[in-house]
C-alpha atoms as a PDB file:
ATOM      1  CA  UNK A   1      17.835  12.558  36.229  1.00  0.00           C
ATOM      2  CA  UNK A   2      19.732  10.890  33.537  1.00  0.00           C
ATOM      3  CA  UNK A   3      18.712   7.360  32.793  1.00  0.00           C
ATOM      4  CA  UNK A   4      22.194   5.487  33.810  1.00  0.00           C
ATOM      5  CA  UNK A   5      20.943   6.963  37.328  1.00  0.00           C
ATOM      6  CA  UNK A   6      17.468   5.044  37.149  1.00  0.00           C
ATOM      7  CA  UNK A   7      19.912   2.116  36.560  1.00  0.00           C
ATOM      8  CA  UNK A   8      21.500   2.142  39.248  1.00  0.00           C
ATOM      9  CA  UNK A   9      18.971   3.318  41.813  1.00  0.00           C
ATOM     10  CA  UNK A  10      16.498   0.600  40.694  1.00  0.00           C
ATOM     11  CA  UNK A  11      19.421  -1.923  40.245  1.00  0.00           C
ATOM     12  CA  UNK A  12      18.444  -2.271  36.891  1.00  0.00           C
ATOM     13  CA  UNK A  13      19.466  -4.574  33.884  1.00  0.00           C
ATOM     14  CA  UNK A  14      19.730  -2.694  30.147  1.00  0.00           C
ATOM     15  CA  UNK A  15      18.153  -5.008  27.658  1.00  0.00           C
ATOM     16  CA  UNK A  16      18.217  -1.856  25.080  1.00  0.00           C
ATOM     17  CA  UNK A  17      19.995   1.499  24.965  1.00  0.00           C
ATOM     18  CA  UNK A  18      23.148   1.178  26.448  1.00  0.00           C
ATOM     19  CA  UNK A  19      24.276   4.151  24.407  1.00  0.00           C
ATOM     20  CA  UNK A  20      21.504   6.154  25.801  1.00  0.00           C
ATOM     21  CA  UNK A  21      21.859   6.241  29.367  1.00  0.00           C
ATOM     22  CA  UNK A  22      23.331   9.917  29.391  1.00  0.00           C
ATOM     23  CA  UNK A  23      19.533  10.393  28.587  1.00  0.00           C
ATOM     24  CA  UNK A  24      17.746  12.822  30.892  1.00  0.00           C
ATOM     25  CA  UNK A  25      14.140  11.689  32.287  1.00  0.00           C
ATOM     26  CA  UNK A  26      12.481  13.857  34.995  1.00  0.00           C
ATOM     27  CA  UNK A  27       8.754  12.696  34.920  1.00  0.00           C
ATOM     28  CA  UNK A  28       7.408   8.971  35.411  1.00  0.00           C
ATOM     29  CA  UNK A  29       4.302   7.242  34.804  1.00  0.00           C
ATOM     30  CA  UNK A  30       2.744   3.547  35.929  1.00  0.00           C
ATOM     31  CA  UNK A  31       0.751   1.176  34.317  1.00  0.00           C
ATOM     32  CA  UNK A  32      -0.142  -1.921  32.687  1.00  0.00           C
ATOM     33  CA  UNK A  33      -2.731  -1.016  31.028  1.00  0.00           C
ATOM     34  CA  UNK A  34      -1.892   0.726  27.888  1.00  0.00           C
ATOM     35  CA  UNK A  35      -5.088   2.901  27.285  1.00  0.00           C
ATOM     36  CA  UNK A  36      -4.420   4.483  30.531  1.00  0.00           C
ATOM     37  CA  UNK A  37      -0.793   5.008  28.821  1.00  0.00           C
ATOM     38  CA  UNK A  38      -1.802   6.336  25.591  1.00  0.00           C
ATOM     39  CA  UNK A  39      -4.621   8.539  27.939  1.00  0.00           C
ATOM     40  CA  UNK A  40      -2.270  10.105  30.558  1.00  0.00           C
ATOM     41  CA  UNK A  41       1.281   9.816  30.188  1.00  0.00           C
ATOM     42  CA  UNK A  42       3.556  12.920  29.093  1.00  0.00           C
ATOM     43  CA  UNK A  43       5.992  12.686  25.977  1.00  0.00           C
ATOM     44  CA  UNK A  44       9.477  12.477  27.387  1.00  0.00           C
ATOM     45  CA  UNK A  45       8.409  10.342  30.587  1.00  0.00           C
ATOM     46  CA  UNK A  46       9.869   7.390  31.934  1.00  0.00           C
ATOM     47  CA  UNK A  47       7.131   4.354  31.489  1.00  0.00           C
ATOM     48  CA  UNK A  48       7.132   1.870  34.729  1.00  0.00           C
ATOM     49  CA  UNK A  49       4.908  -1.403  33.435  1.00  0.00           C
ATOM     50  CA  UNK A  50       4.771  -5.589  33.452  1.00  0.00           C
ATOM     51  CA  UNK A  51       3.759  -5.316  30.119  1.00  0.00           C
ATOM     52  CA  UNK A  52       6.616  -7.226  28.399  1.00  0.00           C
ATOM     53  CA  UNK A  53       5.705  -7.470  24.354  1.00  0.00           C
ATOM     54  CA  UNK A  54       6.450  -5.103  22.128  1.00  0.00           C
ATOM     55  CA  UNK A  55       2.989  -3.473  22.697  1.00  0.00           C
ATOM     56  CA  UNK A  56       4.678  -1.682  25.544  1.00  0.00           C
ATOM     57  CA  UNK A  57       6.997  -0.354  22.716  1.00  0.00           C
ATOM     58  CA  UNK A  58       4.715   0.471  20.076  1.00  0.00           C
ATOM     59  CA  UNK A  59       2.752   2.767  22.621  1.00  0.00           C
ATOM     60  CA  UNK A  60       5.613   4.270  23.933  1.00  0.00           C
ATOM     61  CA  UNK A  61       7.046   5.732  20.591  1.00  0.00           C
ATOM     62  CA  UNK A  62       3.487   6.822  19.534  1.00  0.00           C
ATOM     63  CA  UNK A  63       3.704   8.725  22.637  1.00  0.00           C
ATOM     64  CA  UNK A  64       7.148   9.815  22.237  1.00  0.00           C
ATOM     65  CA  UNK A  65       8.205   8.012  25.886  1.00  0.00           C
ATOM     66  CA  UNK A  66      11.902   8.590  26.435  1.00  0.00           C
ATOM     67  CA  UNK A  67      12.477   5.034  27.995  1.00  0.00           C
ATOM     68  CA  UNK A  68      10.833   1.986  29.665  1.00  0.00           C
ATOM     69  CA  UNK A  69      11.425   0.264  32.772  1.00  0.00           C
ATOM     70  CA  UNK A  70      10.071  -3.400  33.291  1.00  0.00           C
ATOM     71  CA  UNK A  71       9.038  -3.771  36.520  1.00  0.00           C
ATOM     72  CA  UNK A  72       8.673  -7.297  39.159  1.00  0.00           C
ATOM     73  CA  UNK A  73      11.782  -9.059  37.608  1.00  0.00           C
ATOM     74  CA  UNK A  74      10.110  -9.444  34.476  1.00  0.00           C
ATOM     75  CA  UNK A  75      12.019  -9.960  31.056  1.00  0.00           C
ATOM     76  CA  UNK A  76      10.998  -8.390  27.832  1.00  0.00           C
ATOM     77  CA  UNK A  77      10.489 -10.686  25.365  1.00  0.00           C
ATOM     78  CA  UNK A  78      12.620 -10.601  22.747  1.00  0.00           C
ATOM     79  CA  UNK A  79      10.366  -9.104  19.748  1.00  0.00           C
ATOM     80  CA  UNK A  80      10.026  -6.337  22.439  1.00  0.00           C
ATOM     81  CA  UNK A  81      13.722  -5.713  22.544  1.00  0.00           C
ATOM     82  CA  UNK A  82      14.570  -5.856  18.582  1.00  0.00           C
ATOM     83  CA  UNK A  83      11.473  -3.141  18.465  1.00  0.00           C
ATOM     84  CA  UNK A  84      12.786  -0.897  21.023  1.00  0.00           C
ATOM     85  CA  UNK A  85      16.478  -1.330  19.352  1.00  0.00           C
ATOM     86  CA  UNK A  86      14.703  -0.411  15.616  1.00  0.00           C
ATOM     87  CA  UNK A  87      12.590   2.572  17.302  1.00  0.00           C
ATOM     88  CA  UNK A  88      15.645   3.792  19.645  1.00  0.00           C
ATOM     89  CA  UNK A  89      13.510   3.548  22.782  1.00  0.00           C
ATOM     90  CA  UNK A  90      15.545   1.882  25.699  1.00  0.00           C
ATOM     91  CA  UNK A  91      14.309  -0.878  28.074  1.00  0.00           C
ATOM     92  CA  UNK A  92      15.550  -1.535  31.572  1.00  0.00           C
ATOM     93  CA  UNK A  93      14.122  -4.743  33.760  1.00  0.00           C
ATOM     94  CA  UNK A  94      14.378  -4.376  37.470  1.00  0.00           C
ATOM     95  CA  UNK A  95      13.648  -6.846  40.291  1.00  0.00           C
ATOM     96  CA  UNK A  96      11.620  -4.090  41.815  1.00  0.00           C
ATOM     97  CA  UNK A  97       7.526  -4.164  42.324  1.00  0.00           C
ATOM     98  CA  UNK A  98       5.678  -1.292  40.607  1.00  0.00           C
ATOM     99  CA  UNK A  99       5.113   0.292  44.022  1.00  0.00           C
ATOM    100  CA  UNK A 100       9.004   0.143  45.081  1.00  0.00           C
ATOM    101  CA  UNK A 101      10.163   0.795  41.272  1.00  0.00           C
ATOM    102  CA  UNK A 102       8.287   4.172  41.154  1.00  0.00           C
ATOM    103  CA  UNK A 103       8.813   4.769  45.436  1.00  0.00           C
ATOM    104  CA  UNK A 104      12.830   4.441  44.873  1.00  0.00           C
ATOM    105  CA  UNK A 105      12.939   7.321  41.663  1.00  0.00           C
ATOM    106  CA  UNK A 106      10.674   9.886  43.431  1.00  0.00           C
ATOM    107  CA  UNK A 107      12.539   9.344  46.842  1.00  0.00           C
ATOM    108  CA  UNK A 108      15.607  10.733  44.093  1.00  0.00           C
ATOM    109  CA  UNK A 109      13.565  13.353  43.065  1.00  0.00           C
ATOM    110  CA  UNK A 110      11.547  11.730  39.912  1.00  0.00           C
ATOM    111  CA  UNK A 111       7.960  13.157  39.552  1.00  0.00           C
ATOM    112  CA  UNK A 112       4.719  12.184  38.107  1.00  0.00           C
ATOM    113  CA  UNK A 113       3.307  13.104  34.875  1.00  0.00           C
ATOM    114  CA  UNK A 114      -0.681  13.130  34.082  1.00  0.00           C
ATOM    115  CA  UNK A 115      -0.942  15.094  30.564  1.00  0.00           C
ATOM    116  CA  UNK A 116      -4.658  15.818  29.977  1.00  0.00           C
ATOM    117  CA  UNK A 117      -5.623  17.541  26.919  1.00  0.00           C
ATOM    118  CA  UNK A 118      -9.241  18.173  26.432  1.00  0.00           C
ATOM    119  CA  UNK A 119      -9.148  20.735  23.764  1.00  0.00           C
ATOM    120  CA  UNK A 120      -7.015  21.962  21.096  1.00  0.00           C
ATOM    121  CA  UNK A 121      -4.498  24.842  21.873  1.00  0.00           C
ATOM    122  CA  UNK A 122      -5.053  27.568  19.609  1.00  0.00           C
ATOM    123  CA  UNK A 123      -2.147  27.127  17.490  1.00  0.00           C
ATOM    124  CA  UNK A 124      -1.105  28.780  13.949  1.00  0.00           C
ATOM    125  CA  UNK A 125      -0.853  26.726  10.980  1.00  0.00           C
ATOM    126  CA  UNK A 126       2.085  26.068   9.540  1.00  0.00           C
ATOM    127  CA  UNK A 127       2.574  27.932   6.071  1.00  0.00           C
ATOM    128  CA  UNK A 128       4.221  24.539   4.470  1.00  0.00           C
ATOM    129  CA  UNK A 129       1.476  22.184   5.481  1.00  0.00           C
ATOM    130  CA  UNK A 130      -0.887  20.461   2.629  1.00  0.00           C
ATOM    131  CA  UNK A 131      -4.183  18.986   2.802  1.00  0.00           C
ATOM    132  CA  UNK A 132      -3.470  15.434   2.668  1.00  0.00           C
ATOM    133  CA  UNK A 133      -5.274  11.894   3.014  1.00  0.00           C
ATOM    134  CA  UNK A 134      -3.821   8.420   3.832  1.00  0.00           C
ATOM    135  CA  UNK A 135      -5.337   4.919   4.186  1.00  0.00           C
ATOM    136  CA  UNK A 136      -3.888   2.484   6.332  1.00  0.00           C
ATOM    137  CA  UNK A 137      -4.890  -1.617   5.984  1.00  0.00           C
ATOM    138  CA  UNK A 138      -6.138  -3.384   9.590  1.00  0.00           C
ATOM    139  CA  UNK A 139      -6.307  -6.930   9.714  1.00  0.00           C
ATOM    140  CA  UNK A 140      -8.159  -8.600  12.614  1.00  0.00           C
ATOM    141  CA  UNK A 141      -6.256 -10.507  15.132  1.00  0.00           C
ATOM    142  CA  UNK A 142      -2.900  -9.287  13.561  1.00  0.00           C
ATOM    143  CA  UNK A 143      -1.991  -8.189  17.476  1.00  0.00           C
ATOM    144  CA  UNK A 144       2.020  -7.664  16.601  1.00  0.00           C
ATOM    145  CA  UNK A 145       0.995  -4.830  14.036  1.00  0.00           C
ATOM    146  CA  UNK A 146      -0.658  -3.022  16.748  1.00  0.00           C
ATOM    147  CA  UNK A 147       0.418   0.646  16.820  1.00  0.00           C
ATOM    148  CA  UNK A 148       2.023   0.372  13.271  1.00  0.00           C
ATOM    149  CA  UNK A 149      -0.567   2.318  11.098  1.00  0.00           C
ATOM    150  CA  UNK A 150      -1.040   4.960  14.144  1.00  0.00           C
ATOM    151  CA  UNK A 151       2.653   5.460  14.368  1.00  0.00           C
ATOM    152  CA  UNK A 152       3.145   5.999  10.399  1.00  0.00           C
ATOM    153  CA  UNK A 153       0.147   8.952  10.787  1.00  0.00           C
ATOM    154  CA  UNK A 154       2.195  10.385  13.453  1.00  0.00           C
ATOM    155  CA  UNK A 155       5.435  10.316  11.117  1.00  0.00           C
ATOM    156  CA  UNK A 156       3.399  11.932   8.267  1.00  0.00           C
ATOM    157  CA  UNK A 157       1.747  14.336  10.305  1.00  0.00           C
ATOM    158  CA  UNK A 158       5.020  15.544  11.837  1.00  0.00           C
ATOM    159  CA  UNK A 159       6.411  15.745   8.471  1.00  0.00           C
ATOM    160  CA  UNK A 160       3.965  18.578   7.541  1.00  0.00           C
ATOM    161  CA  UNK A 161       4.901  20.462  10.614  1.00  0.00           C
ATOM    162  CA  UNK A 162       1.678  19.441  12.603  1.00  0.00           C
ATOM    163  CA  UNK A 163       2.186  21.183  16.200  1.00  0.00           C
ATOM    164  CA  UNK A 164       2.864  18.158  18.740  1.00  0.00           C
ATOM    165  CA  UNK A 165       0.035  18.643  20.771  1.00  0.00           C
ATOM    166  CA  UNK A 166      -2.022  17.790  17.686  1.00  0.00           C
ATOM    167  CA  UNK A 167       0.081  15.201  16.381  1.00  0.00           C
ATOM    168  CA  UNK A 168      -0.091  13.533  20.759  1.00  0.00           C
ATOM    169  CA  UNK A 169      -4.023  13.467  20.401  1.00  0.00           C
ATOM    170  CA  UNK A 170      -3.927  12.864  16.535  1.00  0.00           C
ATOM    171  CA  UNK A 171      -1.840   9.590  17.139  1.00  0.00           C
ATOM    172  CA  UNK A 172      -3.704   8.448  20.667  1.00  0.00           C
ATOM    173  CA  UNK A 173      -7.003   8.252  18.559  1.00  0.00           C
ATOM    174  CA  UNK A 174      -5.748   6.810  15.567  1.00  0.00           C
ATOM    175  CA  UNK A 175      -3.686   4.029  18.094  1.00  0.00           C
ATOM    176  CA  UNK A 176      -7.076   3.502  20.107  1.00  0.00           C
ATOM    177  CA  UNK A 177      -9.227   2.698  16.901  1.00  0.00           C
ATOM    178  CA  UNK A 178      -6.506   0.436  14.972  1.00  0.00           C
ATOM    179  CA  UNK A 179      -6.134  -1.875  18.278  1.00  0.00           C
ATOM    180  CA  UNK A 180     -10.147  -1.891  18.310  1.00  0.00           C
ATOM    181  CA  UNK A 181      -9.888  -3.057  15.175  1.00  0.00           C
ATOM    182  CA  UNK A 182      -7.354  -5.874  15.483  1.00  0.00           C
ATOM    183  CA  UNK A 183      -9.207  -7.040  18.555  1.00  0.00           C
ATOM    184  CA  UNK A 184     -12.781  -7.126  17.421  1.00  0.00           C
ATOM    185  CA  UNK A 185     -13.170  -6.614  13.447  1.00  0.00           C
ATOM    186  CA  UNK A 186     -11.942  -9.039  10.791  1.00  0.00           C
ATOM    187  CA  UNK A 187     -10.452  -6.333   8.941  1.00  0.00           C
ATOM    188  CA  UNK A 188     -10.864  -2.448   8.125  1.00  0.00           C
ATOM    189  CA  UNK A 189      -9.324   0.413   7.050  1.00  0.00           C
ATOM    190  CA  UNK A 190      -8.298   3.579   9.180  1.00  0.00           C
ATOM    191  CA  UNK A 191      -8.367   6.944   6.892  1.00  0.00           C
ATOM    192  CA  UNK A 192      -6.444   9.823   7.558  1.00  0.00           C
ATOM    193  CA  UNK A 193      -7.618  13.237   6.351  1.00  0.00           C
ATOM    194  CA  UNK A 194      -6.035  16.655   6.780  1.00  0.00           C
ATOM    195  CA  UNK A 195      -7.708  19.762   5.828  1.00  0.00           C
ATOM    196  CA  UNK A 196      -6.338  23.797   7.338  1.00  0.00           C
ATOM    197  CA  UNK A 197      -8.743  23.540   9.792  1.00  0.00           C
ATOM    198  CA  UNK A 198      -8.860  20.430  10.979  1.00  0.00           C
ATOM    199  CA  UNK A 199      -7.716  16.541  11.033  1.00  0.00           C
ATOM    200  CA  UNK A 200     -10.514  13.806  10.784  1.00  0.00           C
ATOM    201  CA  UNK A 201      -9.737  10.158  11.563  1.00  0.00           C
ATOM    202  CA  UNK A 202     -12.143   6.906  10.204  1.00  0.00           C
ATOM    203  CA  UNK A 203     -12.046   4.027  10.959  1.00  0.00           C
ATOM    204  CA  UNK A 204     -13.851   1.418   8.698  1.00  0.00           C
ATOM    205  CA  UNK A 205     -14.283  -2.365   9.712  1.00  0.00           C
ATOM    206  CA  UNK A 206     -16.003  -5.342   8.911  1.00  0.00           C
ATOM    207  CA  UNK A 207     -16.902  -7.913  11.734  1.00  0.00           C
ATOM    208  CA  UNK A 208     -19.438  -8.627  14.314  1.00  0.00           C
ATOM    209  CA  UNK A 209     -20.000  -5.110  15.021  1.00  0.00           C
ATOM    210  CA  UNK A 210     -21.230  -3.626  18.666  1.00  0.00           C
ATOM    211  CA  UNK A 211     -24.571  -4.291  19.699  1.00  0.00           C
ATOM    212  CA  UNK A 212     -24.735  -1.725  22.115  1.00  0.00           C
ATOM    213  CA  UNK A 213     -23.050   1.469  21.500  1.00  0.00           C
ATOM    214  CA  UNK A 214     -23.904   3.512  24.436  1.00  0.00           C
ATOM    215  CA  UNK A 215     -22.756   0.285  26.737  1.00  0.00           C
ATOM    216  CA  UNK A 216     -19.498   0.048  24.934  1.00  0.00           C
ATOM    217  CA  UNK A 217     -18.921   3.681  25.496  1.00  0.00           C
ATOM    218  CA  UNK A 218     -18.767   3.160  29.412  1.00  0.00           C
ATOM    219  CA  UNK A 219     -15.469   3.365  30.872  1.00  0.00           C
ATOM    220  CA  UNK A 220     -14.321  -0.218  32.279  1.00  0.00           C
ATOM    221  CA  UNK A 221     -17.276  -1.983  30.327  1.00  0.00           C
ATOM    222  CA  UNK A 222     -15.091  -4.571  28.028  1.00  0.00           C
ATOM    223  CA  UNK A 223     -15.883  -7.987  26.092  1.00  0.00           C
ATOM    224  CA  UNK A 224     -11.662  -8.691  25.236  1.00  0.00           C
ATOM    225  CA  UNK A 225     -10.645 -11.911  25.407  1.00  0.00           C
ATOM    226  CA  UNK A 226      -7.182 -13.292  27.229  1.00  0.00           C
ATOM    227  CA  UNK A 227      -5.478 -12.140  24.520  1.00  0.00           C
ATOM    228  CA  UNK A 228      -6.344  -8.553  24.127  1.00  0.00           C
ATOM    229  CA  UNK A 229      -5.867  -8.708  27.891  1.00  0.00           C
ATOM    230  CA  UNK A 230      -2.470 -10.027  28.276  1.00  0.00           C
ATOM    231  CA  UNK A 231      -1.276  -7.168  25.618  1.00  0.00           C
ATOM    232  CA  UNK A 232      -1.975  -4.501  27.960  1.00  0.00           C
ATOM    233  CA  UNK A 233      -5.466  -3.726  26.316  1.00  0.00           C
ATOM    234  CA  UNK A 234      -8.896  -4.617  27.045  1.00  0.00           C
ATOM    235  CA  UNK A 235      -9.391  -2.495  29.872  1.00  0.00           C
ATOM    236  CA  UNK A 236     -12.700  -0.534  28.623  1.00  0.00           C
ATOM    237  CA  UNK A 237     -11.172   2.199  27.713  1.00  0.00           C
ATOM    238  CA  UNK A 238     -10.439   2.143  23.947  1.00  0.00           C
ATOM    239  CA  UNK A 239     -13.887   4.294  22.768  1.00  0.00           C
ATOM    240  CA  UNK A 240     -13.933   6.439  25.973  1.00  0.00           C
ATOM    241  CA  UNK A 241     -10.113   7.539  25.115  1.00  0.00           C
ATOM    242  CA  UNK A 242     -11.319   8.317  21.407  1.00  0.00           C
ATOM    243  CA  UNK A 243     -13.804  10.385  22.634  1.00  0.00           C
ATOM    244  CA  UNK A 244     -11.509  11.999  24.899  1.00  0.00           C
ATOM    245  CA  UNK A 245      -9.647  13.452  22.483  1.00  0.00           C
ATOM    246  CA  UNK A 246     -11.549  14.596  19.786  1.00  0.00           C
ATOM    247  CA  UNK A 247     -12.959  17.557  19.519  1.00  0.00           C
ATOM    248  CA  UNK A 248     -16.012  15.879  17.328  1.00  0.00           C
ATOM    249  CA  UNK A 249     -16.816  12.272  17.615  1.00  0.00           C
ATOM    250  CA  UNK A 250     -19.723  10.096  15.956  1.00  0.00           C
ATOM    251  CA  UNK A 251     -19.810   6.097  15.704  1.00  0.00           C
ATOM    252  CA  UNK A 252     -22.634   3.893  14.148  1.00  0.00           C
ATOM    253  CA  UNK A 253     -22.898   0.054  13.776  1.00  0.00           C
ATOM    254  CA  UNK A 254     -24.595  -3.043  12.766  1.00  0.00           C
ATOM    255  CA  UNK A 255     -24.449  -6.309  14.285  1.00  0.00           C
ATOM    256  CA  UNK A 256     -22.837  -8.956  11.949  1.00  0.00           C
ATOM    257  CA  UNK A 257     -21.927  -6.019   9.592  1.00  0.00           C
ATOM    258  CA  UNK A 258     -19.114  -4.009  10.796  1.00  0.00           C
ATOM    259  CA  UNK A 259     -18.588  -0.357  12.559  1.00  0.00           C
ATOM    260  CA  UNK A 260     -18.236   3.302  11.504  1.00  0.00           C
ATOM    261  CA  UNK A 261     -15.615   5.510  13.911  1.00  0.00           C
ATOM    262  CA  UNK A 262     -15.262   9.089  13.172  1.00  0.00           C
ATOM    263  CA  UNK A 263     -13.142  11.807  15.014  1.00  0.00           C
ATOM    264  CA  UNK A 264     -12.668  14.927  14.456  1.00  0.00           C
ATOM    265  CA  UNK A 265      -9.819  16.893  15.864  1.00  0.00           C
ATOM    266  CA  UNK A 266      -9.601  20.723  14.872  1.00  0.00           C
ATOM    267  CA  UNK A 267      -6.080  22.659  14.184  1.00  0.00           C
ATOM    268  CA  UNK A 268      -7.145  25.804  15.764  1.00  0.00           C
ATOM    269  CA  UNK A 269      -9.679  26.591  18.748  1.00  0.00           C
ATOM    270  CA  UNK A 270     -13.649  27.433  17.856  1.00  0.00           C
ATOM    271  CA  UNK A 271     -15.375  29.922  19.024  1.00  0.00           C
END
């Protein structure tokens, strides 16, 4: 289905992309809360969501989501639109609810997506590729630079000829820990190492630190604020996505002190 289509079967306004409506998009997925997003959703999908910042934005090019669709006669703001004109990601608004919005495109034949990856595909390295390291600055509370060190690890890896289902998994961690650290930490750094066998993610804050790991690993258990919350985040599901995707994960932390994220994610399958 080409994306002028979803235009006109949702009735929908362009706010970005006008010259990318010949743009085919076969698979959907729903949601306002971004974790699920960066968790489920398939690269090339169409993304149905309220969520009107640019967070919406910044998740859907880490992903590599072929368009968005602003559901319940919502606008995007306009820091959303200038992002999703600089990334070349196009944003529709309809009047439709979520239920209708997605309803109306598989009644046209539109599907679901659900990508699940729980381990790495056993994949050959590419010949070119370098063992590498980067270090990417997080400042606490800096919300609209959410997604900007994550994305900039995806570029890098891509540029060494990472396979994509690495770089997907690779760029869902590294997306998960920066927000965690702009929501909760008054700064920190994320580190980026790649190696032949494997790519390792840590990330290195300094705030009031967790007081109880094994209750902030629990899916759905969350302390965010309004804030975090009206970003699309904040749903519980930041640490339990980390873990998700690694292949090794480890995290240690003081109260008052700061926190210690590691994840491992390998290039090839163990045995």
């Amino acid at each position: 289905m080409k994306l002028a289509e979803v235009r006109d079967i949702l009735k929908a306004e362009v706010y970005v992309g006008h010259d990318h409506l010949e743009l085919e998009v076969n698979t959907a997925f729903s949601a306002d809360l971004m974790s699920d997003v960066l968790a489920f959703a398939q690269p090339g999908c169409l993304l149905i969501t309220g969520i009107t910042n640019a967070q919406s934005v910044r998740t859907a090019f880490a992903l590599d989501i072929a368009a968005i669709v602003v559901c319940r006669g919502k606008t995007p703001l306009v820091e959303a639109v200038e992002m999703g004109r600089e990334l070349g990601i196009p944003i529709l608004g309809t009047r439709q609810i979520m239920f209708e919005t997605c309803g109306r495109l598989f009644q046209k034949g539109m599907i679901g997506c659900v990508h699940v990856a729980e381990v790495a595909p056993d994949v050959t390295l590419s010949p070119g590729t370098a063992c590498f390291e980067s270090g990417h600055r997080v400042l606490g509370r800096h919300f609209s630079e959410a997604g900007r060190a994550a994305n900039e690890i995806k570029k890098t890896l891509r540029s060494q000829g990472i396979p994509e289902e690495i770089v997907r998994r690779v760029a869902v961690v590294a997306f998960e820990a920066e927000v965690n650290m702009i929501s909760y930490a008054d700064h920190g750094t994320l580190f980026c190492y790649v190696t032949p066998s494997h790519i390792s993610l840590e990330a290195i804050d300094r705030g009031p630190g967790i007081p109880d790991i094994d209750l902030a690993m629990q899916e759905g258990y969350s302390t965010a604020d309004d804030t975090i919350r009206s970003l699309g985040f904040g749903a519980g599901m930041g640490l339990a996505n980390i873990k998700r995707f690694s292949d090794m994960f480890e995290i240690s932390s003081e109260v008052d002190k700061g926190t210690y994220l590691r994840s491992i994610i390998n290039r090839r399958k163990t045995h």
